[in-house]
C-alpha atoms as a PDB file:
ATOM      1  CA  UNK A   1      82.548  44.210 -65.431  1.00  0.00           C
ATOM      2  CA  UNK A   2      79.327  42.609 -64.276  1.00  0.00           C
ATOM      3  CA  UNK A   3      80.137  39.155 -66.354  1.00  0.00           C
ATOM      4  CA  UNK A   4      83.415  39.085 -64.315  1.00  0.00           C
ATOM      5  CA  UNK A   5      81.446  40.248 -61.126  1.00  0.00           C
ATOM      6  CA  UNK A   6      79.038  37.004 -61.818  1.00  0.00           C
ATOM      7  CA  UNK A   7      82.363  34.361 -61.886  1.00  0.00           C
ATOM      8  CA  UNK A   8      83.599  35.805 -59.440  1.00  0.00           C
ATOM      9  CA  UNK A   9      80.692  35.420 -57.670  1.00  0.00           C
ATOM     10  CA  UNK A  10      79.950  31.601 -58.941  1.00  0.00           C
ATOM     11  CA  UNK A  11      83.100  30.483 -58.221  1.00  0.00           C
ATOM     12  CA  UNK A  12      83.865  31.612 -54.798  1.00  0.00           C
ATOM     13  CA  UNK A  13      79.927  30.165 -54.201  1.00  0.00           C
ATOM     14  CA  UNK A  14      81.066  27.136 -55.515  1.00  0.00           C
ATOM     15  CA  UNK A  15      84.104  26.661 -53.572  1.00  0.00           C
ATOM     16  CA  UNK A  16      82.202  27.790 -50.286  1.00  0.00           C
ATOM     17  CA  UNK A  17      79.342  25.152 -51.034  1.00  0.00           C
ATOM     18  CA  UNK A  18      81.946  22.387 -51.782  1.00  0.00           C
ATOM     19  CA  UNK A  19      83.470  22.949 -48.597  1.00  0.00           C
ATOM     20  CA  UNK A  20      80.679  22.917 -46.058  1.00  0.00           C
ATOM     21  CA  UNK A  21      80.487  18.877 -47.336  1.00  0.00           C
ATOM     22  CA  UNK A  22      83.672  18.114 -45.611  1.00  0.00           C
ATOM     23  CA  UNK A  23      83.023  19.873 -42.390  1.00  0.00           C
ATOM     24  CA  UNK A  24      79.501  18.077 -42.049  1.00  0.00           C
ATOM     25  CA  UNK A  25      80.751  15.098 -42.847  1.00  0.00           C
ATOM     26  CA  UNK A  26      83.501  15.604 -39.762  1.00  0.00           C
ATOM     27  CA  UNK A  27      80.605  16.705 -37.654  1.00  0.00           C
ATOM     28  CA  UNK A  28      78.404  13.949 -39.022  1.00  0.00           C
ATOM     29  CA  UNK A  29      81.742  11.540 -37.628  1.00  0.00           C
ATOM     30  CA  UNK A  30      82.676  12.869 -34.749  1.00  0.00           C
ATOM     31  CA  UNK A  31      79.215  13.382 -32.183  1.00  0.00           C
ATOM     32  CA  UNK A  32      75.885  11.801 -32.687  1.00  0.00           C
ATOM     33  CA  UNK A  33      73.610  14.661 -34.080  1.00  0.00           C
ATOM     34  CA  UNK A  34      70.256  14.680 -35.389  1.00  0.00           C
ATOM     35  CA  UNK A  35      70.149  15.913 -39.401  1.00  0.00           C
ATOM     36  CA  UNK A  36      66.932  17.480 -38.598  1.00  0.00           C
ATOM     37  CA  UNK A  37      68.754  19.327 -35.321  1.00  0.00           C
ATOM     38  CA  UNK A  38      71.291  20.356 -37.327  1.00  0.00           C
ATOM     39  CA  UNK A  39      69.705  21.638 -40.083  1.00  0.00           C
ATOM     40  CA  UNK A  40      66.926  23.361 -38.133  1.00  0.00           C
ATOM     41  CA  UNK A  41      69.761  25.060 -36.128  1.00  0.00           C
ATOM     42  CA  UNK A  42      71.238  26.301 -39.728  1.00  0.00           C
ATOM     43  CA  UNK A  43      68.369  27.558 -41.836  1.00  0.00           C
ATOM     44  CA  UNK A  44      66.693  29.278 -38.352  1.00  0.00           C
ATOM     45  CA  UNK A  45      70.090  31.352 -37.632  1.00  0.00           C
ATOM     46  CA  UNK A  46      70.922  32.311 -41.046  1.00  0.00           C
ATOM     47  CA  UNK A  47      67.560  32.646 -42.420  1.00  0.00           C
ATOM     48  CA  UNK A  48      66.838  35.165 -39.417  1.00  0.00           C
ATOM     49  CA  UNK A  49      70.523  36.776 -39.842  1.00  0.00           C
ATOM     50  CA  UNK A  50      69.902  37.544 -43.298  1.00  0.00           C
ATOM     51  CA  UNK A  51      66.517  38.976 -42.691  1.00  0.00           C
ATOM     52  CA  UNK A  52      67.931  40.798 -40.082  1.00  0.00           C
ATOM     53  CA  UNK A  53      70.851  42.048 -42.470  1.00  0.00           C
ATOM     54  CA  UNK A  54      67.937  43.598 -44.661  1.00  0.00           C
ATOM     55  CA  UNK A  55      65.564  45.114 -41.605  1.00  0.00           C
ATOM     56  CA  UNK A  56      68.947  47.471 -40.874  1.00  0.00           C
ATOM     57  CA  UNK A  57      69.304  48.407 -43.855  1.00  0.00           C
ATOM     58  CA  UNK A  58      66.124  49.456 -44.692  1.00  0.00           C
ATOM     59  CA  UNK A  59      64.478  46.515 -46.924  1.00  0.00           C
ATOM     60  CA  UNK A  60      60.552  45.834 -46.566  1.00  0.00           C
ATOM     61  CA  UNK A  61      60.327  42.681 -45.186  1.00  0.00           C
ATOM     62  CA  UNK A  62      56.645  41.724 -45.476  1.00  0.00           C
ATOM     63  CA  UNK A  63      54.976  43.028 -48.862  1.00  0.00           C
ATOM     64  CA  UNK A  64      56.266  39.367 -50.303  1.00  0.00           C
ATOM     65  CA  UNK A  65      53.099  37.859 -47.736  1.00  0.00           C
ATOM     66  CA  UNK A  66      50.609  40.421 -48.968  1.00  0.00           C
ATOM     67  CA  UNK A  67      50.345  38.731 -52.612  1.00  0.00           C
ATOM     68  CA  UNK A  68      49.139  35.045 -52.542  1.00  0.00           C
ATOM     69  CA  UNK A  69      51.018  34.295 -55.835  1.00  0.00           C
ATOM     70  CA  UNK A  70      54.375  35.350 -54.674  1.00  0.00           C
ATOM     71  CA  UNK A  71      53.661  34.017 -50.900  1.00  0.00           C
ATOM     72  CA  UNK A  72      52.603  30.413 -52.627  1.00  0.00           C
ATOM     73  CA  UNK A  73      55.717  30.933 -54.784  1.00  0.00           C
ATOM     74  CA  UNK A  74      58.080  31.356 -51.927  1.00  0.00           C
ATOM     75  CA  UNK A  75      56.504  28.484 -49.792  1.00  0.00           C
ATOM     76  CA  UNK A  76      57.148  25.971 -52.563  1.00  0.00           C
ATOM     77  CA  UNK A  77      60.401  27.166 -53.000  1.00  0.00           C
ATOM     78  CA  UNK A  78      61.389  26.998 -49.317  1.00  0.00           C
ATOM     79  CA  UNK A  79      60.541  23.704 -48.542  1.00  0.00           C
ATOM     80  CA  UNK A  80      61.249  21.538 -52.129  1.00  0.00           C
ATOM     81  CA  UNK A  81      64.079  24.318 -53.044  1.00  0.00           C
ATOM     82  CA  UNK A  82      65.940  25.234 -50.202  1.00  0.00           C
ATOM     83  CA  UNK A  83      64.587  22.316 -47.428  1.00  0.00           C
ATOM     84  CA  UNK A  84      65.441  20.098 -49.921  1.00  0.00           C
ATOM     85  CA  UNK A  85      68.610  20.657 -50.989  1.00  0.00           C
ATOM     86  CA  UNK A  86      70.110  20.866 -47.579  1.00  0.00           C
ATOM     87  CA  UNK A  87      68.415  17.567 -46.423  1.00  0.00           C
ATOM     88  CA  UNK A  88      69.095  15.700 -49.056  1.00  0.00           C
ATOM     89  CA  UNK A  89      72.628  16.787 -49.392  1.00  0.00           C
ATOM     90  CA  UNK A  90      73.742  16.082 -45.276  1.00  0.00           C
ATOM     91  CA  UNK A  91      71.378  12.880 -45.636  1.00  0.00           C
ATOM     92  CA  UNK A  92      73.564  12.064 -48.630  1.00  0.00           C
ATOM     93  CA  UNK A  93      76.580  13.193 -46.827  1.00  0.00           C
ATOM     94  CA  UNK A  94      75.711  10.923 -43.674  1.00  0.00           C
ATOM     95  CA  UNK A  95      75.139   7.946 -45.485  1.00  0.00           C
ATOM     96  CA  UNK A  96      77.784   7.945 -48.185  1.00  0.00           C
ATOM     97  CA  UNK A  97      81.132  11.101 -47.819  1.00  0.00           C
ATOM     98  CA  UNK A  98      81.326  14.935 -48.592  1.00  0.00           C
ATOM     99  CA  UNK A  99      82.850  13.804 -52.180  1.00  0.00           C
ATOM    100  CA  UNK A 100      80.293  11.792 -53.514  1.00  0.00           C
ATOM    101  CA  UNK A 101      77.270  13.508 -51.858  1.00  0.00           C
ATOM    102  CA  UNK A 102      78.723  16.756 -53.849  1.00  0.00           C
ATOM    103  CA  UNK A 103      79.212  14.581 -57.515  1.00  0.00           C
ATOM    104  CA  UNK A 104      76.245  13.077 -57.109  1.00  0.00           C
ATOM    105  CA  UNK A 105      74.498  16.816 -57.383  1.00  0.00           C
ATOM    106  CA  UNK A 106      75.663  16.744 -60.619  1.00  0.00           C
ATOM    107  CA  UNK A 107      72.609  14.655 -62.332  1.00  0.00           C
ATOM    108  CA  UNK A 108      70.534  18.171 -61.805  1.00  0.00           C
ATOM    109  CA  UNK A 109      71.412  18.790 -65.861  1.00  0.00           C
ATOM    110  CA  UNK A 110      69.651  15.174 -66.123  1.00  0.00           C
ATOM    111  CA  UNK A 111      66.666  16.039 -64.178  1.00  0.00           C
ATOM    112  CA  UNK A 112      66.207  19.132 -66.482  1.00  0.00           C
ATOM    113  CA  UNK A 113      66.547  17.608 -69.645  1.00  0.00           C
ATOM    114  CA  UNK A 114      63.941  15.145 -68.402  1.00  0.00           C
ATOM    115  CA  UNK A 115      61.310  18.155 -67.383  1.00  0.00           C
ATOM    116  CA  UNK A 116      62.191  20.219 -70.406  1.00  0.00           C
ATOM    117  CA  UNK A 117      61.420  17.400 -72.348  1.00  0.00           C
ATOM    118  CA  UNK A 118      58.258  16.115 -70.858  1.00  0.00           C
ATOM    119  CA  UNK A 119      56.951  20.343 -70.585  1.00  0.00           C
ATOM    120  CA  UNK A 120      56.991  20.367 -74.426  1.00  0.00           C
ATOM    121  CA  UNK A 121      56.638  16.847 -75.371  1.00  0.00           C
ATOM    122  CA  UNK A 122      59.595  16.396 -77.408  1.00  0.00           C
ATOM    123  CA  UNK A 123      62.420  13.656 -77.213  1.00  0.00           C
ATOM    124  CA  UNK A 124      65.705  15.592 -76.253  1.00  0.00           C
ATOM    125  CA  UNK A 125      68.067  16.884 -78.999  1.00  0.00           C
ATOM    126  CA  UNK A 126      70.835  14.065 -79.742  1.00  0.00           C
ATOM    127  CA  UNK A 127      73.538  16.076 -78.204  1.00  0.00           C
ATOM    128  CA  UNK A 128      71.873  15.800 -74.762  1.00  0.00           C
ATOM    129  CA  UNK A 129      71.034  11.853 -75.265  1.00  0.00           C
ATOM    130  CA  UNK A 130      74.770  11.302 -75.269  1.00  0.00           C
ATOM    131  CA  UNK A 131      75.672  13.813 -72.381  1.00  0.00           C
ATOM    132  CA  UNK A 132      73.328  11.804 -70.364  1.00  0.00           C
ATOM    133  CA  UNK A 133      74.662   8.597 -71.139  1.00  0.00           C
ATOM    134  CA  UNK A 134      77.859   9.880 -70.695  1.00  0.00           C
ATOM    135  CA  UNK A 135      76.883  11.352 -67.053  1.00  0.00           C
ATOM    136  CA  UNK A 136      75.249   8.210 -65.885  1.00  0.00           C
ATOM    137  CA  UNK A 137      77.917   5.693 -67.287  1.00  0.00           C
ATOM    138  CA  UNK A 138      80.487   8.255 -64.959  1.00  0.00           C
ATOM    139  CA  UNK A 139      77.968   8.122 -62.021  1.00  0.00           C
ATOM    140  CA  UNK A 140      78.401   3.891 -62.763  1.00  0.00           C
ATOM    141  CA  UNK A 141      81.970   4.047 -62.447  1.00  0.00           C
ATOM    142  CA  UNK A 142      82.078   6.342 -59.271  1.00  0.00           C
ATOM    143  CA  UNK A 143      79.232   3.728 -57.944  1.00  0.00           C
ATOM    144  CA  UNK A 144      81.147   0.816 -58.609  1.00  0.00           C
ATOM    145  CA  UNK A 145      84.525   1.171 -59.580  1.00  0.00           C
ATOM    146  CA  UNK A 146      83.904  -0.004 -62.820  1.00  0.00           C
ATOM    147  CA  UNK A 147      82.834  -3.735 -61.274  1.00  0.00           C
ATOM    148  CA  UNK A 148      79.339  -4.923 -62.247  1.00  0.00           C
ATOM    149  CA  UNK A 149      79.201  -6.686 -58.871  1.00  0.00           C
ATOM    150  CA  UNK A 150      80.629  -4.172 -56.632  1.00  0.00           C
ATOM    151  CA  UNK A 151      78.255  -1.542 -55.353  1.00  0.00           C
ATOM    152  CA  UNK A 152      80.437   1.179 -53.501  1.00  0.00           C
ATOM    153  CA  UNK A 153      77.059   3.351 -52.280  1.00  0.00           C
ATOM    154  CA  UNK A 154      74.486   2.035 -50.177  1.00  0.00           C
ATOM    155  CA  UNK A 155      70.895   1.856 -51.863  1.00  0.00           C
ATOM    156  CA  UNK A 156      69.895   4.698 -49.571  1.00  0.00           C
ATOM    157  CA  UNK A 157      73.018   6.808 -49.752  1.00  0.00           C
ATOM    158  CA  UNK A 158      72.333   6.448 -54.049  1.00  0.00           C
ATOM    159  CA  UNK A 159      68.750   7.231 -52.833  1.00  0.00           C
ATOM    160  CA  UNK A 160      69.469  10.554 -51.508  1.00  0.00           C
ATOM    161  CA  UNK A 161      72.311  11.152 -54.073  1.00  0.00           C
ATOM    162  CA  UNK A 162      69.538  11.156 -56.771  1.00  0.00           C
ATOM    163  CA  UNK A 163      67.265  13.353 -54.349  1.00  0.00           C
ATOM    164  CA  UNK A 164      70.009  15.782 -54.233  1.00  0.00           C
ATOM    165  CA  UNK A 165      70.191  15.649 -58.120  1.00  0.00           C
ATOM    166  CA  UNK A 166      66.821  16.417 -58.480  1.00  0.00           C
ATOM    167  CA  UNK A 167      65.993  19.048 -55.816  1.00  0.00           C
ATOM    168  CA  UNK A 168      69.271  21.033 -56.872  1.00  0.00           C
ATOM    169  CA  UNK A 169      67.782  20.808 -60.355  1.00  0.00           C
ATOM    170  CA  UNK A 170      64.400  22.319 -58.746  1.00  0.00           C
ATOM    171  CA  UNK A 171      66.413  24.946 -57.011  1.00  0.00           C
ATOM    172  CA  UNK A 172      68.554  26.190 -59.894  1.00  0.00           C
ATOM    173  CA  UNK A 173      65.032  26.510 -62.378  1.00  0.00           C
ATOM    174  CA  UNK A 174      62.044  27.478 -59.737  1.00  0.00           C
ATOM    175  CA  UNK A 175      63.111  30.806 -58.048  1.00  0.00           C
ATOM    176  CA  UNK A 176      64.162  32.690 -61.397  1.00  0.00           C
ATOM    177  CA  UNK A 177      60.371  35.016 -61.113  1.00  0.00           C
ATOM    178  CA  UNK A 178      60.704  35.115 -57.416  1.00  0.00           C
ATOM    179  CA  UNK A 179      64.524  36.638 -57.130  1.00  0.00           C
ATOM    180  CA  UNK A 180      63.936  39.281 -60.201  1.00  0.00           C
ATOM    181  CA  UNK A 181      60.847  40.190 -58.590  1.00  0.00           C
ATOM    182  CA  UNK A 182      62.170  40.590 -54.640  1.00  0.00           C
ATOM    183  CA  UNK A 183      65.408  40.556 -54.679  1.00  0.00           C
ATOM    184  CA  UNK A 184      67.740  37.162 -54.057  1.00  0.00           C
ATOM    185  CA  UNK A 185      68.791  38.231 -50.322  1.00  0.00           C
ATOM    186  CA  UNK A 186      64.432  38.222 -49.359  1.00  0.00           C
ATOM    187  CA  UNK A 187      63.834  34.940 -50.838  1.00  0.00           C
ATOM    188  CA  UNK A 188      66.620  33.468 -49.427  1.00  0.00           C
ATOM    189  CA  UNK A 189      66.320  34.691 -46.141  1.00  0.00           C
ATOM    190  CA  UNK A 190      62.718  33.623 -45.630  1.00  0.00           C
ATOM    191  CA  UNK A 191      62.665  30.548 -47.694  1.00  0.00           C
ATOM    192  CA  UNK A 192      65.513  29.532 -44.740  1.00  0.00           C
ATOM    193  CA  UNK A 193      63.533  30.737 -42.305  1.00  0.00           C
ATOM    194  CA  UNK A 194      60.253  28.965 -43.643  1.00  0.00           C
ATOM    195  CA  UNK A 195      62.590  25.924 -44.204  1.00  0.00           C
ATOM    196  CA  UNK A 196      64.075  25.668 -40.799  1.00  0.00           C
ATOM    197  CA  UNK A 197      60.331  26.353 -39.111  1.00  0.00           C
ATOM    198  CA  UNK A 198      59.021  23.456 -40.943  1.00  0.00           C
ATOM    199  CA  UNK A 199      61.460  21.319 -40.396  1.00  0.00           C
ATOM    200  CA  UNK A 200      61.940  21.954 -36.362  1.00  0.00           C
ATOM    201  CA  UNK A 201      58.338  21.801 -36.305  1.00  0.00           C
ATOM    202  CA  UNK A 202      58.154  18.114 -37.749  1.00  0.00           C
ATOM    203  CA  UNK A 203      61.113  17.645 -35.762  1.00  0.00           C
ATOM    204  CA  UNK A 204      60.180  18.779 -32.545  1.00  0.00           C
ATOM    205  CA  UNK A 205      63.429  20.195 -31.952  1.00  0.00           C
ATOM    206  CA  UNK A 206      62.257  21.675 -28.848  1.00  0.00           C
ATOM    207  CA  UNK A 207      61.924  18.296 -27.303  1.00  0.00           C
ATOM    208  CA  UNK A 208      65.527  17.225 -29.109  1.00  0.00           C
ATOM    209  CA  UNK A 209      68.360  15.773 -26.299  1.00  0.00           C
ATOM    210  CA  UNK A 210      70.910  17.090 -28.731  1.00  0.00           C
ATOM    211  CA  UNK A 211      70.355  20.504 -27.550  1.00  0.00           C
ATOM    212  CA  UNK A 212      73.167  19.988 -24.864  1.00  0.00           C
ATOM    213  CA  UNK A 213      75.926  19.269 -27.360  1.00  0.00           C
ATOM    214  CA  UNK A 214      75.938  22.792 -28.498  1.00  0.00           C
ATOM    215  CA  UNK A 215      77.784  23.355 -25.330  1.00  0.00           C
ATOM    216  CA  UNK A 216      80.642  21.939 -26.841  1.00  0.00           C
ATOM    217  CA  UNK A 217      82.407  25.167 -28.087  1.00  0.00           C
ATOM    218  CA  UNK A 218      84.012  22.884 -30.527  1.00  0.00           C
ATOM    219  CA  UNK A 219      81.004  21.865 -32.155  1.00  0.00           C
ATOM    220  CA  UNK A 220      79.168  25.009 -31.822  1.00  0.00           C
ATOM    221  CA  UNK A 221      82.045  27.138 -33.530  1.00  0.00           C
ATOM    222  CA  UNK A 222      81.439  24.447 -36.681  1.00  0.00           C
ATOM    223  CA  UNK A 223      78.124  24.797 -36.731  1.00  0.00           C
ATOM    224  CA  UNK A 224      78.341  28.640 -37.123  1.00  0.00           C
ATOM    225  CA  UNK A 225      80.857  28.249 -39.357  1.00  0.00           C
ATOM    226  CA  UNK A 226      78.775  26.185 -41.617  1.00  0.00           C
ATOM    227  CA  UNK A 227      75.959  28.378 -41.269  1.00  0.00           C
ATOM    228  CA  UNK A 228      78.126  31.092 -42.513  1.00  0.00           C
ATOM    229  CA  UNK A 229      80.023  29.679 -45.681  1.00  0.00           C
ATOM    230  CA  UNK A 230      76.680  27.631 -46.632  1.00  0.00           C
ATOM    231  CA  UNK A 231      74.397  31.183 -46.255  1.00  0.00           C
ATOM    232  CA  UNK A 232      77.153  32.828 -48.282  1.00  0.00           C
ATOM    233  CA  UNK A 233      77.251  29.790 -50.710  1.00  0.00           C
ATOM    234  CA  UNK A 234      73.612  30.125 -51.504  1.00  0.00           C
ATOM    235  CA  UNK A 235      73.159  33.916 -51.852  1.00  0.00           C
ATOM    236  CA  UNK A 236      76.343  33.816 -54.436  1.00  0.00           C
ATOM    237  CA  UNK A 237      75.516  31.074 -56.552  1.00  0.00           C
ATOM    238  CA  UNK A 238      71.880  32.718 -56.929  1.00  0.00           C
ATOM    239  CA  UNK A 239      73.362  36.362 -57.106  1.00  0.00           C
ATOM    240  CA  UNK A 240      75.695  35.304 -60.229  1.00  0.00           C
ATOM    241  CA  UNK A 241      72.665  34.278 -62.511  1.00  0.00           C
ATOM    242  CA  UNK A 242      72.318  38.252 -62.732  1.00  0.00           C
ATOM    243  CA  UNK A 243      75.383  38.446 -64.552  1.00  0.00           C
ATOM    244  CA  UNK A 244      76.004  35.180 -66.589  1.00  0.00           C
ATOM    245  CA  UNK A 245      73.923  32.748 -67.788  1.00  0.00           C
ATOM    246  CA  UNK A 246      73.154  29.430 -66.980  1.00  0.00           C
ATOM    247  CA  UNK A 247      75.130  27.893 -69.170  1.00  0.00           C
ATOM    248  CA  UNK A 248      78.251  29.576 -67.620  1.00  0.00           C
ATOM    249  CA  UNK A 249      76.816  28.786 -63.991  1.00  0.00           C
ATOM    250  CA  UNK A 250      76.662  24.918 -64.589  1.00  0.00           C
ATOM    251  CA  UNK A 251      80.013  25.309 -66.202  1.00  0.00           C
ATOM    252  CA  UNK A 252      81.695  26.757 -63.116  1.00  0.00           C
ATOM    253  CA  UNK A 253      80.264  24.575 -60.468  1.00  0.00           C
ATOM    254  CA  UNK A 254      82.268  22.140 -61.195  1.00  0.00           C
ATOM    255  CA  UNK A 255      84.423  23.828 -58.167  1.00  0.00           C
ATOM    256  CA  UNK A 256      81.815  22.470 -56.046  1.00  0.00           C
ATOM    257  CA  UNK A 257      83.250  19.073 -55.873  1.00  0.00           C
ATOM    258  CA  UNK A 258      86.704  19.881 -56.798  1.00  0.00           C
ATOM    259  CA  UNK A 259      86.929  21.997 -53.665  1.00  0.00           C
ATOM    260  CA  UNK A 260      85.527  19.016 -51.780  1.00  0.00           C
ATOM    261  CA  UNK A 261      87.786  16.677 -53.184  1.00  0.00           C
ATOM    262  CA  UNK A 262      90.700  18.336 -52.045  1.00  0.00           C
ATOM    263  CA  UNK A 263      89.540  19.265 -48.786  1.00  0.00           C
ATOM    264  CA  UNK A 264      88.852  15.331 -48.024  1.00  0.00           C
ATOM    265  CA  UNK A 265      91.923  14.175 -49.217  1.00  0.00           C
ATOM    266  CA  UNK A 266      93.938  16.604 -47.248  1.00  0.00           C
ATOM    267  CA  UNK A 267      91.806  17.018 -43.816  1.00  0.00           C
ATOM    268  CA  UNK A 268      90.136  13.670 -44.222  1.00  0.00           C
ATOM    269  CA  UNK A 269      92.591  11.411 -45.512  1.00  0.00           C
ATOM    270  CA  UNK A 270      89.715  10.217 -48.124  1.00  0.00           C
ATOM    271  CA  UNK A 271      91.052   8.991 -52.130  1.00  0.00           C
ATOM    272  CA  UNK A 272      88.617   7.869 -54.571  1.00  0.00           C
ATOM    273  CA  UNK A 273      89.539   4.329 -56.496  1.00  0.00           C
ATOM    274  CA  UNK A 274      91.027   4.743 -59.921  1.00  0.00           C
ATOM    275  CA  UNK A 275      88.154   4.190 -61.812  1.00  0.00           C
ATOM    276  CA  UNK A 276      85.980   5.993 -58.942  1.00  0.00           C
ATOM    277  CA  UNK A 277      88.060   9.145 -59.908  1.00  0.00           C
ATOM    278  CA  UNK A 278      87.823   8.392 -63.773  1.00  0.00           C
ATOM    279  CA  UNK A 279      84.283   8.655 -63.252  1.00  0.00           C
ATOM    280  CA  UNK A 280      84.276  11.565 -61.210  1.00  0.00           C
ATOM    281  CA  UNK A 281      86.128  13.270 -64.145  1.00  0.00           C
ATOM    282  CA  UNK A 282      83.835  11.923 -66.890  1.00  0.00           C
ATOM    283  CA  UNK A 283      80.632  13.557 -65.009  1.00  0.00           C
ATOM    284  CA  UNK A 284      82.484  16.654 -65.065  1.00  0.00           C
ATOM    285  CA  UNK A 285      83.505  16.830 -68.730  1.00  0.00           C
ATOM    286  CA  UNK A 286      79.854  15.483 -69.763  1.00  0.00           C
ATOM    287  CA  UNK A 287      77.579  17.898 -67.854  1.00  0.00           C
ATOM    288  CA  UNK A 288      80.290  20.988 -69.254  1.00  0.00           C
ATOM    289  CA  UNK A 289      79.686  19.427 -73.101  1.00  0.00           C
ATOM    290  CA  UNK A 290      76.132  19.100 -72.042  1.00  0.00           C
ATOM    291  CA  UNK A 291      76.250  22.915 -70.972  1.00  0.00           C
ATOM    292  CA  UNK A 292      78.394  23.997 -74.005  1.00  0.00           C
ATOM    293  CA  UNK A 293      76.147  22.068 -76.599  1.00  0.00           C
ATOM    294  CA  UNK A 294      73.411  23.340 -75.269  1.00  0.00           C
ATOM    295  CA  UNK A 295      74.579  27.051 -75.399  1.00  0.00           C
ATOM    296  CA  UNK A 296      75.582  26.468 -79.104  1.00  0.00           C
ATOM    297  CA  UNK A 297      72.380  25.217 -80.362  1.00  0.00           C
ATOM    298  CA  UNK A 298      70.545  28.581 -79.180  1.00  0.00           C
ATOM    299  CA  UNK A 299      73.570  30.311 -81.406  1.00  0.00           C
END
């Protein structure tokens, strides 16, 4: 019951994550926003909604801040975990589309193989030597549509593809201690809330001009619908790790940009090349063998 609880879980997570890329990247089109408005505006209302959630029904909200290890924890999860993630995926977003942004998310396996490796001073099994090569000559095809002198991606949109990669891979290894010992609903409440401080702070939102588009009902019902399907995104793909493993996880987010896909190609009239697709698909199959080796070498 609980394994089926956690896909459930993963998957609908998955598919709620992969669709908040299309729907920023039709804000992103459509008015002339501020990343750092937006985003402040996002973590600050669900971070405090979800905190809220937990003050009603009856959850401590302050011990975490009373124990400098778990308070330094959280911090550096907020702002590399959570802060980064949703930065670098709208930057990523805004400089390339919702499809790629979402594929490109899948070189976290990469990043931990790398940190794994360099923790314990090892060269990586073999199995996980091809899976990368496998990934990165998919990532080449999606970049390039298989010409060696036709870049598809901007140097800064493949910038903040890899920063996606990497932070995801931060998020998805860091919080493990911090959600077993408070609960995934407190950490990701204030690591929002933390996040979208920060940010509006470095920002200066409050001296932002964009504060006037929010009048648009249009925009602002987008806005709070990404705020909801994102917050809901986040708390199940954390909340299944308590009921699979993370083998299974990696496995299943493969919705992620599946969901986007179609989405895009319906609502946004967007088609990957041939060999743009082909390499969509190899990423895919190589970061499931990657997860599948992996899982039977522990056996």
């Amino acid at each position: 019951m609980n394994r089926a609880k956690g896909i459930i879980f993963i998957i609908t997570g998955a598919m709620l994550w992969g669709a908040t890329g299309p729907l920023i990247e039709w804000i992103l089109s459509n008015y002339t926003i501020a990343i750092s408005f937006m985003l402040t505006i996002r973590l600050l209302a669900a971070g405090v909604g979800l905190l809220a959630f937990l003050k009603i029904t009856g959850t401590q909200l302050t011990p975490i801040w009373r124990q400098s290890y778990w308070f330094k924890r959280l911090i550096i999860f907020a702002l590399l975990g959570m802060l980064g993630v949703q930065y670098s995926f709208v930057a990523a977003i805004e400089a390339s589309n919702a499809v790629v942004a979402t594929l490109l998310q899948f070189l976290a396996p990469i990043f931990v193989v790398i940190f794994v490796s360099l923790s314990i001073k090892k060269w990586p099994p073999r199995y996980q030597v091809f899976g990368i090569i496998g990934t990165l000559f998919g990532l080449f095809l999606l970049l390039t549509n298989g010409s060696f002198t036709n870049l598809l991606l901007s140097p800064v949109a493949l910038a903040w593809g890899i920063a996606v990669g990497f932070s995801f891979a931060f998020y998805t290894l860091y919080p493990g201690s911090l959600m077993k010992e408070w609960g995934v609903l407190l950490v990701v409440g204030w690591s929002m809330l933390i996040g979208g401080v920060v940010l509006g702070s470095v920002s200066r939102i409050w001296q932002s001009d964009d504060w006037k588009l929010l009048l648009d009902w249009k925009l602002s019902m987008l806005l709070l619908t990404v705020i909801i399907i994102g917050t809901l995104a986040f708390v199940l793909f954390l909340s299944s790790m308590k009921y699979i493993s993370a083998i299974e996880t990696s496995i299943l987010s493969s919705m992620e940009p599946l969901t986007a896909m179609v989405i895009s190609v319906i609502w946004l009239q967007q088609v990957l090349e041939n060999l743009q697709f082909v390499g969509a698909l190899v990423m895919l199959v190589c970061v499931t063998w990657l997860s599948l080796a992996g899982n039977n070498k522990k056996k």
